[in-house]
N, C-alpha and C. Protein backbone atom coordinates (compact mmCIF):
# COMPACT_ATOMS: atom_id res chain seq x y z
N UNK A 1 -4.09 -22.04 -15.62
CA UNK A 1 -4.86 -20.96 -15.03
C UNK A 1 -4.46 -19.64 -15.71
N UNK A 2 -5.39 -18.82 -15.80
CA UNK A 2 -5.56 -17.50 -16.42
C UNK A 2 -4.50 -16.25 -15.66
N UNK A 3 -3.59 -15.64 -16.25
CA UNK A 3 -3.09 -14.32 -15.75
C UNK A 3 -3.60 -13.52 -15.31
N UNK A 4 -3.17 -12.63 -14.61
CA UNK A 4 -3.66 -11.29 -14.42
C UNK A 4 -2.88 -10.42 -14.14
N UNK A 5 -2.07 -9.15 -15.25
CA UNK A 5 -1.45 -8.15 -14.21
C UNK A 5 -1.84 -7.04 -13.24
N UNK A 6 -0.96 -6.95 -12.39
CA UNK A 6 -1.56 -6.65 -11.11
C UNK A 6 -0.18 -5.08 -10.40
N UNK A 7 -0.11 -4.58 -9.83
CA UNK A 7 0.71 -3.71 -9.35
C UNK A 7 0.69 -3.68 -7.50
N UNK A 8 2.45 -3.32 -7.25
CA UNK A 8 2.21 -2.93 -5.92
C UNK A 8 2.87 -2.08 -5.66
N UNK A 9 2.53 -1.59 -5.17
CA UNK A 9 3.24 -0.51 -4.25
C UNK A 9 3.16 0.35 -3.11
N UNK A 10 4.75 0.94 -2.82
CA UNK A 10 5.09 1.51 -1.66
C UNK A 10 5.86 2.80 -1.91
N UNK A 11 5.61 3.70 -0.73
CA UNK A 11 6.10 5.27 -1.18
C UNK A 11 6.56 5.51 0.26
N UNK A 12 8.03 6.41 0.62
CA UNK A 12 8.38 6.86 1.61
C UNK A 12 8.70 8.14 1.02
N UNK A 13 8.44 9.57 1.60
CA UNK A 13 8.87 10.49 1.47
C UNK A 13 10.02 10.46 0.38
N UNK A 14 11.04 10.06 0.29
CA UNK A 14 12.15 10.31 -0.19
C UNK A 14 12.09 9.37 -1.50
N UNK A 15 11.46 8.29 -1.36
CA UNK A 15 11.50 7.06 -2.23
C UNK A 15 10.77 6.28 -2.55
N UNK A 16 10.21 5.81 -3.89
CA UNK A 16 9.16 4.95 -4.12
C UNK A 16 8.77 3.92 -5.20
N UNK A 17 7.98 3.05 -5.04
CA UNK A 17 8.54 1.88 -5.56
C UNK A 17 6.47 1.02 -6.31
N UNK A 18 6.90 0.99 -7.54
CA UNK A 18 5.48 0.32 -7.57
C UNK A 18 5.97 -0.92 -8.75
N UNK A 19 6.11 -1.86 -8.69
CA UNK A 19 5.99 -3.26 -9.19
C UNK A 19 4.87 -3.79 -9.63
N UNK A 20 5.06 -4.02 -10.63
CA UNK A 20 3.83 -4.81 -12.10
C UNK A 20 4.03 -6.22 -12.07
N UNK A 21 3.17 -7.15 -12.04
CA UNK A 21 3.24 -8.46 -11.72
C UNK A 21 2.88 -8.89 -12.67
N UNK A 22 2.13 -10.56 -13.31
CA UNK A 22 1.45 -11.07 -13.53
C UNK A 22 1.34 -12.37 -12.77
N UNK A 23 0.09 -12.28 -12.33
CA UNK A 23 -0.41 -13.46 -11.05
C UNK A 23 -1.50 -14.41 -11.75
N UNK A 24 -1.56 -15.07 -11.30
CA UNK A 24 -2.30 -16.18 -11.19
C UNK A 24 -3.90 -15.44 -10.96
N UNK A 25 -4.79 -15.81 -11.94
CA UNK A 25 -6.16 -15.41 -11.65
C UNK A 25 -6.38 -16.10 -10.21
N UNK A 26 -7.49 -15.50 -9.83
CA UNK A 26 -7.67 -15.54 -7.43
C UNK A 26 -6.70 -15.08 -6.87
N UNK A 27 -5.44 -14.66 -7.31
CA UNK A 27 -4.32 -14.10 -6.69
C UNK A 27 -5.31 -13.14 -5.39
N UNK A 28 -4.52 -13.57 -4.17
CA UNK A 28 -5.17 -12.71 -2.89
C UNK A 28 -4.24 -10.83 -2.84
N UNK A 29 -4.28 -10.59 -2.14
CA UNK A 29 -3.94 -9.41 -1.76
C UNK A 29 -2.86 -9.41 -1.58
N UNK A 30 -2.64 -10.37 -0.70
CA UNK A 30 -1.45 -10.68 0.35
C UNK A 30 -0.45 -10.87 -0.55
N UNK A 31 -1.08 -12.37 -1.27
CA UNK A 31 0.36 -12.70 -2.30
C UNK A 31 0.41 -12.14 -2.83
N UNK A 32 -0.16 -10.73 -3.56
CA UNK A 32 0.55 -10.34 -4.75
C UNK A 32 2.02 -9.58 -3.86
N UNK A 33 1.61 -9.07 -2.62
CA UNK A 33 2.32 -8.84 -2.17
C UNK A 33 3.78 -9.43 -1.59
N UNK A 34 3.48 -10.36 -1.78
CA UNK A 34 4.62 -10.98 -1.04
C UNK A 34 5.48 -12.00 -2.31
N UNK A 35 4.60 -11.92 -3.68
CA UNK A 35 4.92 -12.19 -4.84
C UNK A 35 5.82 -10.70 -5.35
N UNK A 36 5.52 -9.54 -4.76
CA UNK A 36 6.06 -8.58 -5.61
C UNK A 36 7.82 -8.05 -5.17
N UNK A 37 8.07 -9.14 -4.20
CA UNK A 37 9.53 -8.54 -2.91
C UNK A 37 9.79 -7.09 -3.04
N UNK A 38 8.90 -6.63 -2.69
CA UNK A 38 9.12 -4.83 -2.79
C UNK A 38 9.57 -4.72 -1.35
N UNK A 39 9.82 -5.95 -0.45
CA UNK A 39 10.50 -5.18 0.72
C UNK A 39 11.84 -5.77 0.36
N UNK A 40 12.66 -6.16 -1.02
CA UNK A 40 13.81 -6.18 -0.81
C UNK A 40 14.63 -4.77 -1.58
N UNK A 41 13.32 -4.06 -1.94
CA UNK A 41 13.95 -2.48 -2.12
C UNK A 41 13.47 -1.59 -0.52
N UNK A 42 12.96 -1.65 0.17
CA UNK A 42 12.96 -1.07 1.46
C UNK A 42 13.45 -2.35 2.84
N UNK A 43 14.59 -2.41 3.00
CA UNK A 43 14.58 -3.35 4.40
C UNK A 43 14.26 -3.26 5.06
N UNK A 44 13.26 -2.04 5.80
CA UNK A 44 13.06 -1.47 6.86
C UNK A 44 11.43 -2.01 6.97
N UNK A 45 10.90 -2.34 5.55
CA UNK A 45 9.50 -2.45 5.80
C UNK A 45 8.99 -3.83 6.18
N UNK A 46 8.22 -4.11 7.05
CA UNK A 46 7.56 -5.21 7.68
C UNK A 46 6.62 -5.60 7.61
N UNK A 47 6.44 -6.93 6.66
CA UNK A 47 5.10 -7.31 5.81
C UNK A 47 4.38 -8.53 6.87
N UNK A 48 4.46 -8.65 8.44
CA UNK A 48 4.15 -9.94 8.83
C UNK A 48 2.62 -9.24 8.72
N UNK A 49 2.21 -7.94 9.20
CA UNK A 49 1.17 -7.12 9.10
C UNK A 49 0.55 -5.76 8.92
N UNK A 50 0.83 -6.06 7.40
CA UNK A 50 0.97 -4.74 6.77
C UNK A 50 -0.53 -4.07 6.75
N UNK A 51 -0.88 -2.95 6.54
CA UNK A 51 -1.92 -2.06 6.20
C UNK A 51 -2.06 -2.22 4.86
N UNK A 52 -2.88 -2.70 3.98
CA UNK A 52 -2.77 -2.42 2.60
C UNK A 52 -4.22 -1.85 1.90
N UNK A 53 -4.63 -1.93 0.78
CA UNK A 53 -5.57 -1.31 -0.04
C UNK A 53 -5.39 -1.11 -1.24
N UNK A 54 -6.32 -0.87 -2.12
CA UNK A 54 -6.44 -1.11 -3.60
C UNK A 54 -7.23 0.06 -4.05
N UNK A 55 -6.27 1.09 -4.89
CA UNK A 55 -6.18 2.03 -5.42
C UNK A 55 -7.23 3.46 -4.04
N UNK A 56 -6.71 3.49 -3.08
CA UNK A 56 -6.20 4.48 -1.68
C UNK A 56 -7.83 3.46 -1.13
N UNK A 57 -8.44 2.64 -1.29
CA UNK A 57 -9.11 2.35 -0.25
C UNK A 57 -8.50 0.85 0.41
N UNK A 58 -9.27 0.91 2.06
CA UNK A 58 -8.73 0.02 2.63
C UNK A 58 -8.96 -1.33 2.67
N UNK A 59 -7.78 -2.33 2.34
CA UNK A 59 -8.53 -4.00 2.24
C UNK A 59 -8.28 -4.69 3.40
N UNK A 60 -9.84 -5.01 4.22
CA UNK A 60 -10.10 -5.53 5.67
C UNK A 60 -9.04 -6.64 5.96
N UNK A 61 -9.27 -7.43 4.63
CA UNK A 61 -8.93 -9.11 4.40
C UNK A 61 -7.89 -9.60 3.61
N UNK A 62 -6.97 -9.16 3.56
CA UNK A 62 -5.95 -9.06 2.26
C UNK A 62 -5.50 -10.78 1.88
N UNK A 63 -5.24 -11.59 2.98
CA UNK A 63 -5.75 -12.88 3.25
C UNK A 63 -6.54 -13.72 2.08
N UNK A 64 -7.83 -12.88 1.87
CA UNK A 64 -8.84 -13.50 1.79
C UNK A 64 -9.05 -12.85 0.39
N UNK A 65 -9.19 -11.64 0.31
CA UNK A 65 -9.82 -10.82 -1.45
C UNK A 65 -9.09 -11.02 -1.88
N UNK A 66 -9.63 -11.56 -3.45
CA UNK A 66 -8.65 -11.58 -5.15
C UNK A 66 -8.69 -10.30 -5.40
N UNK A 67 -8.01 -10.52 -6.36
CA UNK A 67 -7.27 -9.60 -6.86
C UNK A 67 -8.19 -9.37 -8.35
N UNK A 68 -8.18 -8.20 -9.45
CA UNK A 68 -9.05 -8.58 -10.43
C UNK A 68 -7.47 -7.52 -11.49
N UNK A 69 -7.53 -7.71 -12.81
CA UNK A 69 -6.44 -7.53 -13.63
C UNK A 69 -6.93 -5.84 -13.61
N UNK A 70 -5.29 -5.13 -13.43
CA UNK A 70 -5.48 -3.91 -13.57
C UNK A 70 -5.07 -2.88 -12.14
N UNK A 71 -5.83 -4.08 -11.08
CA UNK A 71 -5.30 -3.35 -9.60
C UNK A 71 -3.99 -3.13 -9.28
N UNK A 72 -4.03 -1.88 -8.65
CA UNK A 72 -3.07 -1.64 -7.96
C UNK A 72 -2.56 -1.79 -5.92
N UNK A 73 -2.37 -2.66 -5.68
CA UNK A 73 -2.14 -3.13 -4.39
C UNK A 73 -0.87 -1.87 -3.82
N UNK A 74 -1.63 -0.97 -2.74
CA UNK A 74 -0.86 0.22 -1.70
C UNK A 74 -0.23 -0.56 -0.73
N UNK A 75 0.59 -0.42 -0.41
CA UNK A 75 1.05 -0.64 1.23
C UNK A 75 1.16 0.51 1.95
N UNK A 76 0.21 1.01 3.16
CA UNK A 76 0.72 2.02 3.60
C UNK A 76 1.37 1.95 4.62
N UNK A 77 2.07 3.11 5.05
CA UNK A 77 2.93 3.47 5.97
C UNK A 77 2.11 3.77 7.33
N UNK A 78 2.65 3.63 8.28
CA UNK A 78 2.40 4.90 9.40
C UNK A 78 1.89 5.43 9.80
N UNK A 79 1.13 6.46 10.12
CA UNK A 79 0.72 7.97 10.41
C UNK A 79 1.77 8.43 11.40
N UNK A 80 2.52 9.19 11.09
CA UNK A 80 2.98 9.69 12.09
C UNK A 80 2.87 10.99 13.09
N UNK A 81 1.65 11.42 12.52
CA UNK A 81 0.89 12.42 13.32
C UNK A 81 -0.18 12.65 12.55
N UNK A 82 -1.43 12.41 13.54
CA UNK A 82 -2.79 12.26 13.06
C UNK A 82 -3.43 13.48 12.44
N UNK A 83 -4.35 12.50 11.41
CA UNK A 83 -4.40 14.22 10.50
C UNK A 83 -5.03 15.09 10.83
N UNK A 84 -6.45 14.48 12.01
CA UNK A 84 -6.48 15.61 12.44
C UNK A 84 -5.94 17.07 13.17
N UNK A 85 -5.15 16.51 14.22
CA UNK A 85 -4.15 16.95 14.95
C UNK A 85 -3.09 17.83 13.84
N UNK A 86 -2.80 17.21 12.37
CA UNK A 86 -2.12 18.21 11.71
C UNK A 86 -2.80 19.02 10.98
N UNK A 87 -3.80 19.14 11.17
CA UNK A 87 -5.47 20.24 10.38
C UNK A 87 -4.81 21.46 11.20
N UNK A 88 -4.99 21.15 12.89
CA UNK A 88 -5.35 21.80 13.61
C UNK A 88 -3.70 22.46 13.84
N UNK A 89 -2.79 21.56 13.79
CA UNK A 89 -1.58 22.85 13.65
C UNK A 89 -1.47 23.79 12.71
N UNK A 90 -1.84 23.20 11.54
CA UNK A 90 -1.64 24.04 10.43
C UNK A 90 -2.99 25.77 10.67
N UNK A 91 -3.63 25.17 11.33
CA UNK A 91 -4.95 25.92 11.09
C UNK A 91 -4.45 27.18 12.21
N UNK A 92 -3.48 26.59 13.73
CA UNK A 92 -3.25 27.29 14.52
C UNK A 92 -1.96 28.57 13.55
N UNK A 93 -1.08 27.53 12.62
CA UNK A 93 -0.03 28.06 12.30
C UNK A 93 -0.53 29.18 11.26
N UNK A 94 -1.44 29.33 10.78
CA UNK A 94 -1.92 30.49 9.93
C UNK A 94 -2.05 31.52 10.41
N UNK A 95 -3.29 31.62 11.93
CA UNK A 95 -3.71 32.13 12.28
C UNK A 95 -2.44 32.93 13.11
N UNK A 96 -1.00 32.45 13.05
CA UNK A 96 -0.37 33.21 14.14
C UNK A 96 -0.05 34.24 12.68
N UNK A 97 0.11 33.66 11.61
CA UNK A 97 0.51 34.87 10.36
C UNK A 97 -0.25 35.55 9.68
């Protein structure tokens, strides 16, 4: 079966990490992910159900979509305060200066 390289990655404020693969042509989402052990550079991160996406958009099915040579597979993080909600501080925080 045919190659394909493929990328993943993960970013925390402080630290970040993107891994270059070569997979197996149909490679899913998932496995590249779980092909790439980028959570044995973050221990903290938890892949039973991760958020992921391919180059900042979101993949429904990670399960299920291949992969095509060239992608880059995101894992995102969090939100830890919604963006709207941080529009609207920032927007309040101007207005006090």
């Amino acid at each position: 079966m045919a190659k394909i390289r493929v990328e993943v990655a993960y970013a925390l404020p402080e630290k970040q990490k993107i891994v270059a693969l070569d997979v197996d042509e149909g490679c899913t989402v998932m496995e590249a992910v779980r092909l790439s052990n980028i959570d044995a550079f973050f221990p903290d991160l938890d892949l039973s159900n991760p958020k992921l996406g391919i180059f900042g958009k979101a993949v429904r099915k990670p399960e299920e979509q291949a992969l095509r040579a060239g992608e880059r597979v995101e894992i995102y993080r969090e939100l830890k305060v919604d963006p709207k909600q941080a529009r609207a501080n920032r927007a309040a925080k101007a207005d006090k200066e």
